[in-house]
PDB file of N, CA and C in Angstrom:
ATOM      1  N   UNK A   1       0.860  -1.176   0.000  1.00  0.00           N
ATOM      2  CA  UNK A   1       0.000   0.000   0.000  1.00  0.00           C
ATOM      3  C   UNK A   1       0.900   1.231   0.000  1.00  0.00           C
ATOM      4  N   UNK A   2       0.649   2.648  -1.187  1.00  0.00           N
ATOM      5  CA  UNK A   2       1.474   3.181  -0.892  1.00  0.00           C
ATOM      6  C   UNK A   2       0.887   4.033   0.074  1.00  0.00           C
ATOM      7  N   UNK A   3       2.024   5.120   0.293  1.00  0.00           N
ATOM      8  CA  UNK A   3       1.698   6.049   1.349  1.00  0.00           C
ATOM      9  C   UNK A   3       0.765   6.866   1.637  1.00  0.00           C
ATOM     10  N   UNK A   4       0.524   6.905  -0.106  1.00  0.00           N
ATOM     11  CA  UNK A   4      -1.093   8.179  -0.412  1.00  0.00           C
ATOM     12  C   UNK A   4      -2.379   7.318  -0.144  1.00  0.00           C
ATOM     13  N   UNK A   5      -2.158   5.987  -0.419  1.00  0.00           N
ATOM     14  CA  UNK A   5      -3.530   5.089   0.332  1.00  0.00           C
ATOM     15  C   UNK A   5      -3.552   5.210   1.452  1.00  0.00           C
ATOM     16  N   UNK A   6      -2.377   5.019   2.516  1.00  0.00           N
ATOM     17  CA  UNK A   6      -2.303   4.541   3.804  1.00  0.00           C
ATOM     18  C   UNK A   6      -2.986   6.193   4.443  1.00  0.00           C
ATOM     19  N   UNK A   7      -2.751   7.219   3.744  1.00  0.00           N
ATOM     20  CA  UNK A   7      -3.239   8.403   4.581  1.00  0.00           C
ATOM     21  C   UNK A   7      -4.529   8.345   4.105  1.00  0.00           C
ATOM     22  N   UNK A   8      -5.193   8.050   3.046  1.00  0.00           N
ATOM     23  CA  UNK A   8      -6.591   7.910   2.420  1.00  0.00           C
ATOM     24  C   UNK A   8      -7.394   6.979   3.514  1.00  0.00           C
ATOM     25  N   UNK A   9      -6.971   5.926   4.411  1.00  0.00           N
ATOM     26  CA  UNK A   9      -7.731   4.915   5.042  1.00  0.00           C
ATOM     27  C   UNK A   9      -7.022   5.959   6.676  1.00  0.00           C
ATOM     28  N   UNK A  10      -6.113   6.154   6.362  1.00  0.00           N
ATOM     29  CA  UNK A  10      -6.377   7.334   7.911  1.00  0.00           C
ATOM     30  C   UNK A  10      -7.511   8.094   8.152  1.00  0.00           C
ATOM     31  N   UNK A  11      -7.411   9.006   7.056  1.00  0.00           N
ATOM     32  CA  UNK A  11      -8.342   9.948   7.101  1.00  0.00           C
ATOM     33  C   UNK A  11     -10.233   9.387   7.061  1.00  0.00           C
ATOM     34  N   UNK A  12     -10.354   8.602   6.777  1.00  0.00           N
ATOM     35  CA  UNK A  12     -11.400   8.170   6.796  1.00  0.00           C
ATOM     36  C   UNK A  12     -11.723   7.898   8.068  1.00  0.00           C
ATOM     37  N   UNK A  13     -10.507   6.555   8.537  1.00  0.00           N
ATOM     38  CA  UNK A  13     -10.862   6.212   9.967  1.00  0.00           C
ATOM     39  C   UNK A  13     -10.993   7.209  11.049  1.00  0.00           C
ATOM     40  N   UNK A  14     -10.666   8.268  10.496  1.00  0.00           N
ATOM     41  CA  UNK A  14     -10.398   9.740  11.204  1.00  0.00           C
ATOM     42  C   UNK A  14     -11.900  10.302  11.356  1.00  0.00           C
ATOM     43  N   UNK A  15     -12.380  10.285   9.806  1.00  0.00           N
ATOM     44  CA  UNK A  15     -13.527  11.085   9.906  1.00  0.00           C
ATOM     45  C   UNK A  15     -14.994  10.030  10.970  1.00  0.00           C
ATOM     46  N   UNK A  16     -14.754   8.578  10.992  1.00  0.00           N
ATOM     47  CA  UNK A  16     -15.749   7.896  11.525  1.00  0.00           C
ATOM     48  C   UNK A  16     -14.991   8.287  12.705  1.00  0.00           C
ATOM     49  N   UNK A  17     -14.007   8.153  13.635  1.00  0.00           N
ATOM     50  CA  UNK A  17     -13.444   8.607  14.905  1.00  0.00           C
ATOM     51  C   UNK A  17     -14.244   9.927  15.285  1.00  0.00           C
ATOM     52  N   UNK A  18     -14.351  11.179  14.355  1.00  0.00           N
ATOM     53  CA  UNK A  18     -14.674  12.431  14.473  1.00  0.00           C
ATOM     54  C   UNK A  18     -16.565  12.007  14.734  1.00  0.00           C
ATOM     55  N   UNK A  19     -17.203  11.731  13.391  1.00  0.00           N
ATOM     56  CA  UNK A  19     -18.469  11.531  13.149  1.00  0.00           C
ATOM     57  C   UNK A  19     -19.125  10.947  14.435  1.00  0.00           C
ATOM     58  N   UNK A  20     -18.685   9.719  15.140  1.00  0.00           N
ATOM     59  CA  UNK A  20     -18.861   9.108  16.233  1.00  0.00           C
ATOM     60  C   UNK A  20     -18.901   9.749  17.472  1.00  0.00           C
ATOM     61  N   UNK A  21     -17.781  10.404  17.532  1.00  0.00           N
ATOM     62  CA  UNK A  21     -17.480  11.581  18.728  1.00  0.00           C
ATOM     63  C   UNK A  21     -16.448  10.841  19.356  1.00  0.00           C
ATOM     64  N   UNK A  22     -16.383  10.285  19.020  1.00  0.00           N
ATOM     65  CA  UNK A  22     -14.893   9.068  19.611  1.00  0.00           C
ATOM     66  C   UNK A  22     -13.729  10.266  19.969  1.00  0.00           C
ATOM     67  N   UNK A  23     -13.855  11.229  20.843  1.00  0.00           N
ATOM     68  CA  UNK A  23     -12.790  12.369  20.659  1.00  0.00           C
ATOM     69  C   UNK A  23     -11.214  11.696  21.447  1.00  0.00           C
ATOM     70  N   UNK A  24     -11.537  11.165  22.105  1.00  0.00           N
ATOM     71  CA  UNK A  24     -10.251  10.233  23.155  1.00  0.00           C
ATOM     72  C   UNK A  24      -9.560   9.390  22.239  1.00  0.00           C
ATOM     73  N   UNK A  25     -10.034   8.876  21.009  1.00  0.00           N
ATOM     74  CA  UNK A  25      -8.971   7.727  20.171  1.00  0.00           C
ATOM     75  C   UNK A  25      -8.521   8.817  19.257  1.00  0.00           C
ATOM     76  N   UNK A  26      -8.625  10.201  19.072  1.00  0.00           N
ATOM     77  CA  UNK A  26      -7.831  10.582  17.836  1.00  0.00           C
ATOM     78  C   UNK A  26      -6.707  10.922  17.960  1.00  0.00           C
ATOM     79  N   UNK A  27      -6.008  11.106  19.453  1.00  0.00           N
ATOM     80  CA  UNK A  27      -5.167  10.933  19.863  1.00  0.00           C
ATOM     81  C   UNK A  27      -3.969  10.143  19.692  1.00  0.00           C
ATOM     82  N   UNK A  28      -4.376   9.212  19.134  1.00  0.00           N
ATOM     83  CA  UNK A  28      -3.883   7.834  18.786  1.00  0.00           C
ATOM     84  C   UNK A  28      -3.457   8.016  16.721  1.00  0.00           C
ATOM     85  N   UNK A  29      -4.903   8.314  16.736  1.00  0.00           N
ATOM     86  CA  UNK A  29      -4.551   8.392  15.058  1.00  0.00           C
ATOM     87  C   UNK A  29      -3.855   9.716  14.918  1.00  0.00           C
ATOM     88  N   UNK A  30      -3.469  10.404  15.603  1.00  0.00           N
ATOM     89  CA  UNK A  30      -2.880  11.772  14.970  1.00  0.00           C
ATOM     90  C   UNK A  30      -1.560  11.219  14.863  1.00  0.00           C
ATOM     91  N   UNK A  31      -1.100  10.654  16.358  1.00  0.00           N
ATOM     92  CA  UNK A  31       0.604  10.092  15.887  1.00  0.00           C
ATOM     93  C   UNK A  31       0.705   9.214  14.931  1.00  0.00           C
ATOM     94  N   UNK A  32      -0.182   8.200  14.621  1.00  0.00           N
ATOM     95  CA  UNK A  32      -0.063   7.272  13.499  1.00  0.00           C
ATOM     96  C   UNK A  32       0.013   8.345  12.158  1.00  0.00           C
ATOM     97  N   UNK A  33      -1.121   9.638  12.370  1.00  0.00           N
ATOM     98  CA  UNK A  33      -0.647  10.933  11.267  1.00  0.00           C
ATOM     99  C   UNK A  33       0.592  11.332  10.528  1.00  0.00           C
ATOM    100  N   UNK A  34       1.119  11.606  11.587  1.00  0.00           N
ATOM    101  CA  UNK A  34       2.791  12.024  11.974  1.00  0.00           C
ATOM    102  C   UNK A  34       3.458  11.161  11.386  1.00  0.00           C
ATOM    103  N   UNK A  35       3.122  10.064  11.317  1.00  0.00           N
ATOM    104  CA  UNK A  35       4.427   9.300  11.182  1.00  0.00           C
ATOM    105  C   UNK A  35       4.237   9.165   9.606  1.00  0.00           C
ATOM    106  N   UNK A  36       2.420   8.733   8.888  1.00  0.00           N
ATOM    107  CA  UNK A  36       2.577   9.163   7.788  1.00  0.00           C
ATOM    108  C   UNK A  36       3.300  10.435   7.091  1.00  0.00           C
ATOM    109  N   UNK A  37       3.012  11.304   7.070  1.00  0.00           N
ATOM    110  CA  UNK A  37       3.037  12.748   6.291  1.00  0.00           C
ATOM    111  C   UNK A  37       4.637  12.777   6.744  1.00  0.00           C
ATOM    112  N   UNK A  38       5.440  12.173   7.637  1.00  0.00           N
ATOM    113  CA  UNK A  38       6.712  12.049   7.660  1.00  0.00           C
ATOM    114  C   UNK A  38       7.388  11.259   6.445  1.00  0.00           C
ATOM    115  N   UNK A  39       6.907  10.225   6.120  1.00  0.00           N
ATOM    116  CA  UNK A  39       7.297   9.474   4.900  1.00  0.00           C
ATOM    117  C   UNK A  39       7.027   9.879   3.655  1.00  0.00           C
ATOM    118  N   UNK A  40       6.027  10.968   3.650  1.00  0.00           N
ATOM    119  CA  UNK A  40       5.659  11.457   2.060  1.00  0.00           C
ATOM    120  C   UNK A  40       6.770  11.992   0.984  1.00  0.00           C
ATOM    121  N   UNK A  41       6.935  11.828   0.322  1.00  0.00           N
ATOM    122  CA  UNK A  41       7.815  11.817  -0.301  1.00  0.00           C
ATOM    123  C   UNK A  41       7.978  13.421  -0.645  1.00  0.00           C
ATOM    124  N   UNK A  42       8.862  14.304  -1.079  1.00  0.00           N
ATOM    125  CA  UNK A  42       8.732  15.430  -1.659  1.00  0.00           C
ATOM    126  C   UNK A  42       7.884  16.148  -2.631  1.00  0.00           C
ATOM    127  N   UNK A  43       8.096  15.250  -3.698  1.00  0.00           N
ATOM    128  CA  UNK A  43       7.273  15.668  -4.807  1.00  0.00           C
ATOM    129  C   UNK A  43       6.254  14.170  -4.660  1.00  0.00           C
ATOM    130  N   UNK A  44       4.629  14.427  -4.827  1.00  0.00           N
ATOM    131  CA  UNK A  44       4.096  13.528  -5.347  1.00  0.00           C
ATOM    132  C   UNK A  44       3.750  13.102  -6.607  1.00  0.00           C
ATOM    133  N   UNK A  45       3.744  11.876  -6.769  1.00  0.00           N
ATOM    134  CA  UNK A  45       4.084  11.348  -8.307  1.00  0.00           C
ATOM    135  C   UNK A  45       2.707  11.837  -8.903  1.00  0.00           C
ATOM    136  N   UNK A  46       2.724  11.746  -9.870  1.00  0.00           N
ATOM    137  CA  UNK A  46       1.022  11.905 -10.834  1.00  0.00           C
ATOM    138  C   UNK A  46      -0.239  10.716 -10.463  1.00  0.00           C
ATOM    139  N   UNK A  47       0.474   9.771 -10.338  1.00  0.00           N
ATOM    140  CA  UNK A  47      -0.750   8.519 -10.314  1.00  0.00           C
ATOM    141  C   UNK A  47      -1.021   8.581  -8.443  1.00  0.00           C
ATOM    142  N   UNK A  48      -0.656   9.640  -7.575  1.00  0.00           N
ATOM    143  CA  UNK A  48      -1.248  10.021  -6.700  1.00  0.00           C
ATOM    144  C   UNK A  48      -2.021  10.997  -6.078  1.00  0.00           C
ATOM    145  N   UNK A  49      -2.556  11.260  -7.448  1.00  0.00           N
ATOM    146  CA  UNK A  49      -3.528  12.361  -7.862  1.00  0.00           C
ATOM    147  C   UNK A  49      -5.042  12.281  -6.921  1.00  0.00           C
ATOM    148  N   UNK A  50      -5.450  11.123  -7.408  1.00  0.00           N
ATOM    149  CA  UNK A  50      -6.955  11.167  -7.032  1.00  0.00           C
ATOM    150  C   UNK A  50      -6.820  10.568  -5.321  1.00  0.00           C
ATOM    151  N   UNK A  51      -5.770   9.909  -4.983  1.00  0.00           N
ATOM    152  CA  UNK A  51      -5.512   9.298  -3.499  1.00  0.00           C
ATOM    153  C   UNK A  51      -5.368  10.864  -2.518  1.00  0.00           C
ATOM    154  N   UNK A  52      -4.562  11.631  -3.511  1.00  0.00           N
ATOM    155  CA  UNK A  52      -4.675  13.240  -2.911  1.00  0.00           C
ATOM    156  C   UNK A  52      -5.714  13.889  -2.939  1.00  0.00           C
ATOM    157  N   UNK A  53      -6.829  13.993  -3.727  1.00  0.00           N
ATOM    158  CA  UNK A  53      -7.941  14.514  -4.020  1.00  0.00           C
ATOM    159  C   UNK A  53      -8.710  13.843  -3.227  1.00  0.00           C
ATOM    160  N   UNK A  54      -8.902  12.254  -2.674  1.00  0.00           N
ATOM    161  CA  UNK A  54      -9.596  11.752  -1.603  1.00  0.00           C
ATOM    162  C   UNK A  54      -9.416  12.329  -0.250  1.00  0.00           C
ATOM    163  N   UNK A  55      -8.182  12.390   0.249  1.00  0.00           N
ATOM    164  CA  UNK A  55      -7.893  12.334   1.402  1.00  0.00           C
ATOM    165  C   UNK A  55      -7.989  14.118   1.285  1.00  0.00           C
ATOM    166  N   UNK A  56      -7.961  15.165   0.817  1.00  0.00           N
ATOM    167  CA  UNK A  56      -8.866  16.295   0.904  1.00  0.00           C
ATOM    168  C   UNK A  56      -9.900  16.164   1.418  1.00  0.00           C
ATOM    169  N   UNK A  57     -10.478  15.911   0.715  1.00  0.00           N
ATOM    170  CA  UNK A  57     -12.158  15.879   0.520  1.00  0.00           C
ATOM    171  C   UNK A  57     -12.570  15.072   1.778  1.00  0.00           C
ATOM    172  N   UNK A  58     -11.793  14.018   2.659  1.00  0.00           N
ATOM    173  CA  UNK A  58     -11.793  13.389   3.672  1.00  0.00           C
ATOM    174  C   UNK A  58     -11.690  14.452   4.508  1.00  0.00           C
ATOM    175  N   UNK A  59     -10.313  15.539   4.491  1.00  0.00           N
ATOM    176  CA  UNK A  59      -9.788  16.292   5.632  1.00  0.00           C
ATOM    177  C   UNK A  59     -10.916  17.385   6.155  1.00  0.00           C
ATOM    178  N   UNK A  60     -11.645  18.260   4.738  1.00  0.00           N
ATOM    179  CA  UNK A  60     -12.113  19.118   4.786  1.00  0.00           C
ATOM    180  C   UNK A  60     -13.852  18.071   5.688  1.00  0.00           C
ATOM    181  N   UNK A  61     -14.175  16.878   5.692  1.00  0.00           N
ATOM    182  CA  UNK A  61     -14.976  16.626   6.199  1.00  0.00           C
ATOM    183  C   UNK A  61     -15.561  16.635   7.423  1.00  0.00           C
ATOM    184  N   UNK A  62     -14.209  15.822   7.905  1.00  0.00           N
ATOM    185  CA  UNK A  62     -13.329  16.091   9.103  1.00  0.00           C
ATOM    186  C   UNK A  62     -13.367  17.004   9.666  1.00  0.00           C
ATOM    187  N   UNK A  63     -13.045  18.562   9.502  1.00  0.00           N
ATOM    188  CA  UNK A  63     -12.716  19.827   9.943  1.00  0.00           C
ATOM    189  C   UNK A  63     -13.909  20.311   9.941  1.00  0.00           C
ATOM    190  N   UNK A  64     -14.928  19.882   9.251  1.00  0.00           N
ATOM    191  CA  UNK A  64     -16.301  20.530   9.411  1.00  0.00           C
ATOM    192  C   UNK A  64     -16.940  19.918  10.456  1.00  0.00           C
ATOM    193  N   UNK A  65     -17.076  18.341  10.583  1.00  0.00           N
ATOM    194  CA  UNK A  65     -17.383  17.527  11.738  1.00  0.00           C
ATOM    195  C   UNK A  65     -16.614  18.040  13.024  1.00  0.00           C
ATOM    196  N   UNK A  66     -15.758  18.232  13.241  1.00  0.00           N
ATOM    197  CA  UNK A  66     -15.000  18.796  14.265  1.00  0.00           C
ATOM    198  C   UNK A  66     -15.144  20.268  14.591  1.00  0.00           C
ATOM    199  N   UNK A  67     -15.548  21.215  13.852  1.00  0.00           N
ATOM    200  CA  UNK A  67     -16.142  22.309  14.151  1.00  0.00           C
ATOM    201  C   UNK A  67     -17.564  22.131  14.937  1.00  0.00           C
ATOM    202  N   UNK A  68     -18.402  20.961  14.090  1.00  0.00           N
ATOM    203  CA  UNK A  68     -19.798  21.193  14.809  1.00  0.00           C
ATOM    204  C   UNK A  68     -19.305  20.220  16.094  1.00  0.00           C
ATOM    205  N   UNK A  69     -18.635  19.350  16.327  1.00  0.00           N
ATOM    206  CA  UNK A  69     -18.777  18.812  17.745  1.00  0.00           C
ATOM    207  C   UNK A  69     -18.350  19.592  18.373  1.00  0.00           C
ATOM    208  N   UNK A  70     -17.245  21.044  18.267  1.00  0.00           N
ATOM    209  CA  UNK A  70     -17.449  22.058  19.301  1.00  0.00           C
ATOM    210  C   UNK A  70     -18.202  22.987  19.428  1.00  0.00           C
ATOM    211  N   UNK A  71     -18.868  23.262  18.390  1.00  0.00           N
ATOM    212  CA  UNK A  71     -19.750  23.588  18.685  1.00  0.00           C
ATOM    213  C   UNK A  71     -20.916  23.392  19.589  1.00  0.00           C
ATOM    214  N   UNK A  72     -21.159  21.625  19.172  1.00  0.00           N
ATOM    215  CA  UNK A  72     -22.443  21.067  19.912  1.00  0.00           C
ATOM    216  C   UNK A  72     -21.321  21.241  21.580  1.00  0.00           C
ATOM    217  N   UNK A  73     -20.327  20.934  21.769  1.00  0.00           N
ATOM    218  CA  UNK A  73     -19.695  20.824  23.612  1.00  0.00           C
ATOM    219  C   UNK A  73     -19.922  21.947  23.974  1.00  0.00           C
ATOM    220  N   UNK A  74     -19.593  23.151  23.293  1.00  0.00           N
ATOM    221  CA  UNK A  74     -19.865  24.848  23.880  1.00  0.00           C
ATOM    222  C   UNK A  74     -21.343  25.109  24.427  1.00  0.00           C
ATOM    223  N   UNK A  75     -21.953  24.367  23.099  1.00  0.00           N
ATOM    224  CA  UNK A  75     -23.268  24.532  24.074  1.00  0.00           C
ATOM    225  C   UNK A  75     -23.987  23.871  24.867  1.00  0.00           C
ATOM    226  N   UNK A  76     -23.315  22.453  25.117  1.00  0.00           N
ATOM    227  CA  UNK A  76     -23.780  22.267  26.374  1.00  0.00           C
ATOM    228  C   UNK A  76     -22.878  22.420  27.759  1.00  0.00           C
ATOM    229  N   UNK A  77     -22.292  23.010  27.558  1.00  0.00           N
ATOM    230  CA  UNK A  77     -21.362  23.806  28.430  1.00  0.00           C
ATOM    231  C   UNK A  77     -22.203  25.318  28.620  1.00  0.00           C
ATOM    232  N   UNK A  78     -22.418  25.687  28.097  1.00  0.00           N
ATOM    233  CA  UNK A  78     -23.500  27.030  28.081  1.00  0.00           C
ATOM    234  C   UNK A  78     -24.574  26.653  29.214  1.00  0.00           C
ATOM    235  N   UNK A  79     -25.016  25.352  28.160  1.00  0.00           N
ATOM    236  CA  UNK A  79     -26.703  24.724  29.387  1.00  0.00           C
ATOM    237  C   UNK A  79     -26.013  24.878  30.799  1.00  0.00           C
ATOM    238  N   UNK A  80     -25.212  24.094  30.714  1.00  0.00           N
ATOM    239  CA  UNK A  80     -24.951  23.987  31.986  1.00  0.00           C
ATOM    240  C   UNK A  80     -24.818  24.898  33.375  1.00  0.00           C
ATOM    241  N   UNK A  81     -23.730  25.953  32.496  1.00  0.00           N
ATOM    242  CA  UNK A  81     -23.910  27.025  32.714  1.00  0.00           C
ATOM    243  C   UNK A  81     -25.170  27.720  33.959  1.00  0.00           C
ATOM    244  N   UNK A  82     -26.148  27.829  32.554  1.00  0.00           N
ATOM    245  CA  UNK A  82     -27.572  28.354  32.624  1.00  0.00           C
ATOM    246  C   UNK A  82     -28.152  27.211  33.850  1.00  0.00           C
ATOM    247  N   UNK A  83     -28.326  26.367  33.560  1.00  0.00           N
ATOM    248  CA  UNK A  83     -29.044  25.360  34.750  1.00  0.00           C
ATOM    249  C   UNK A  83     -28.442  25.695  36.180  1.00  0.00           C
ATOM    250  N   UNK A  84     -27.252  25.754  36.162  1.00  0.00           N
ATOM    251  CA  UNK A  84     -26.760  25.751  37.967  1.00  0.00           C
ATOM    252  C   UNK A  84     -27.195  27.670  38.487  1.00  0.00           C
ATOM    253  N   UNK A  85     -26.755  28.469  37.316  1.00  0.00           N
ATOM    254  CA  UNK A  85     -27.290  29.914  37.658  1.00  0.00           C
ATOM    255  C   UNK A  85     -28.980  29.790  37.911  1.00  0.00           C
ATOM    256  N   UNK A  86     -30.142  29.129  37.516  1.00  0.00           N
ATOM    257  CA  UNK A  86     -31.312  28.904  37.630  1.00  0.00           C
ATOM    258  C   UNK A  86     -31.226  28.190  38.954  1.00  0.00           C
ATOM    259  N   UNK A  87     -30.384  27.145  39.332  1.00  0.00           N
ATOM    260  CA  UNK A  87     -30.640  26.230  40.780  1.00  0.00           C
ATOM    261  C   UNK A  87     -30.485  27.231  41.574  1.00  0.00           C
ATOM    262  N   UNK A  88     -29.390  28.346  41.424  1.00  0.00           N
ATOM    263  CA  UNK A  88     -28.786  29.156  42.649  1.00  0.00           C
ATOM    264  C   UNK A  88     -30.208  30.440  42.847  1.00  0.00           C
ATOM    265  N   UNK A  89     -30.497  30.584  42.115  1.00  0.00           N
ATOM    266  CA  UNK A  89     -32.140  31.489  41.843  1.00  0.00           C
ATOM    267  C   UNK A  89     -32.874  30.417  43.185  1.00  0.00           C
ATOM    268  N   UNK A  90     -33.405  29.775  42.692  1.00  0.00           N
ATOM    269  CA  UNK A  90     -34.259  28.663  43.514  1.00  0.00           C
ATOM    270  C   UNK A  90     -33.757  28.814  44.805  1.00  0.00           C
ATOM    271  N   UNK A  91     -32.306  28.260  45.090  1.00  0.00           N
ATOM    272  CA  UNK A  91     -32.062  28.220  46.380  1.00  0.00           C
ATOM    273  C   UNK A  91     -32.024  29.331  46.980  1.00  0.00           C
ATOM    274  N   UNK A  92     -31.682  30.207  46.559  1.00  0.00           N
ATOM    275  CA  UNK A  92     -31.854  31.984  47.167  1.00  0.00           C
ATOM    276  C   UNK A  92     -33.237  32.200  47.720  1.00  0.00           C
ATOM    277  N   UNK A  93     -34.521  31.720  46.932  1.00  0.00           N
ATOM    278  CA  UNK A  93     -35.790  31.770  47.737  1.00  0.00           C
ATOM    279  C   UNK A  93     -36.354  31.002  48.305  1.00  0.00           C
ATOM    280  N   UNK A  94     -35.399  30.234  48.922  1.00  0.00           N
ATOM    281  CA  UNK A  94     -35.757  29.369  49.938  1.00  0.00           C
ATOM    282  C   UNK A  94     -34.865  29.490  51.237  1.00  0.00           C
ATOM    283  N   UNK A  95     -34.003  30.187  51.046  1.00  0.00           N
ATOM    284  CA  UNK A  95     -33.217  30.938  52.340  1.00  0.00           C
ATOM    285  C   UNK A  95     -31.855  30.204  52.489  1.00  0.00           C
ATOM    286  N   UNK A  96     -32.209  29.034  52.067  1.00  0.00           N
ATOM    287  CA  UNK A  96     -30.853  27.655  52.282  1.00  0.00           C
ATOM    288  C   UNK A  96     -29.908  28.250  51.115  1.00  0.00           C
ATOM    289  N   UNK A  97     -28.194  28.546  51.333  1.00  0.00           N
ATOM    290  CA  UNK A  97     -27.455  28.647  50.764  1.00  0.00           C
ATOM    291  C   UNK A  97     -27.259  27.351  49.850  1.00  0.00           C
ATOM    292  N   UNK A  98     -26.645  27.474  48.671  1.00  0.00           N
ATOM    293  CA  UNK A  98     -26.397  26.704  48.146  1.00  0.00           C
ATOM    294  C   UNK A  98     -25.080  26.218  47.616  1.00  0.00           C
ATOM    295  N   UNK A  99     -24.363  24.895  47.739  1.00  0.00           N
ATOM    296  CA  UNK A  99     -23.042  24.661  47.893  1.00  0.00           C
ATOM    297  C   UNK A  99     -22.376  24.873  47.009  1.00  0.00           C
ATOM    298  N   UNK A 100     -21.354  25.074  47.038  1.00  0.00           N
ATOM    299  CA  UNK A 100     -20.945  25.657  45.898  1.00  0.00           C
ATOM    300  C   UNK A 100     -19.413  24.549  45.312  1.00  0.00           C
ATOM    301  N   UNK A 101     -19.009  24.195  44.676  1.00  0.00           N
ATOM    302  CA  UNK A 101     -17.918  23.111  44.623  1.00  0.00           C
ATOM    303  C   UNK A 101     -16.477  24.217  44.477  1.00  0.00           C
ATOM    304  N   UNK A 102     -15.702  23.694  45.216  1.00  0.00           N
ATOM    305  CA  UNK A 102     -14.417  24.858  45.295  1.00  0.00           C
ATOM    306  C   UNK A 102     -13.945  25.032  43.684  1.00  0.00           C
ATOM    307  N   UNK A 103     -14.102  23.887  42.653  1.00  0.00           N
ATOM    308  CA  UNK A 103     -13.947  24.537  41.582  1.00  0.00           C
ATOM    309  C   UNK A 103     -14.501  23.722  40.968  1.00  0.00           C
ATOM    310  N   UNK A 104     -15.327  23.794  39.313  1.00  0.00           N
ATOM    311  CA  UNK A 104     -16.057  23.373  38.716  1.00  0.00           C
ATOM    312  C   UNK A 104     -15.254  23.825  36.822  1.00  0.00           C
ATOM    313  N   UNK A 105     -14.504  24.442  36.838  1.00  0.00           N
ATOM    314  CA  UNK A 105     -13.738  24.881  35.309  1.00  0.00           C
ATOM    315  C   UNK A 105     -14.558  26.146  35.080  1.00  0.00           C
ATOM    316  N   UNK A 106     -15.730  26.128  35.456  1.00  0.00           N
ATOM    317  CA  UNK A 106     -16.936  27.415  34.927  1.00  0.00           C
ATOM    318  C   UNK A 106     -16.414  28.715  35.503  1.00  0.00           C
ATOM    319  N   UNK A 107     -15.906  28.617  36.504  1.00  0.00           N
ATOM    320  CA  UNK A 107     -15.460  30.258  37.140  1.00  0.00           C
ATOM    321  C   UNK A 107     -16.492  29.859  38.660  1.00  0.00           C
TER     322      UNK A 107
END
């Protein structure tokens, strides 16, 4: 297999890793990345034309899938947000303080 396949079946396995939300194994495929795009040769030959034109069209998929899964985490990081500021409402009119965790990442 040459090298322009072996990044063509990366990138794929990349984009089902991404699509899935599998965010903890890409970790894994990025160094297996590395080690491809280390072997690429300088110039690519002609008959690795369309293996280059795949693994684009893979990357740019990728980068769009990975935009919306931060997207979709920001906002439920937002909810979250919003839900504990609504609990602390509640507990304020009921007189009982409400606990607060010494740190939570939110501020």
């Amino acid at each position: 297999m040459s090298v322009f396949a072996a990044l063509v079946a990366l990138f794929r396995e990349e984009l089902a890793l991404v699509t899935d939300g599998r965010w903890e194994d890409l970790a894994e495929l990025d160094a297996r990345r590395a080690r491809l795009l280390a072997a690429l040769p300088p110039t690519a030959p002609p008959e690795a034309r369309d293996e280059i034109r795949e693994a684009l069209r893979l990357q740019a998929l990728s980068a769009t899938a990975l935009r919306e899964g931060l997207a979709e985490t920001a906002a439920q990081l937002g909810r979250l947000g919003t839900g504990r500021t609504a609990a602390a409402g509640y507990a304020a009119g009921t007189g009982m303080a409400m606990s607060r965790p010494a740190f939570n990442g939110l501020g």
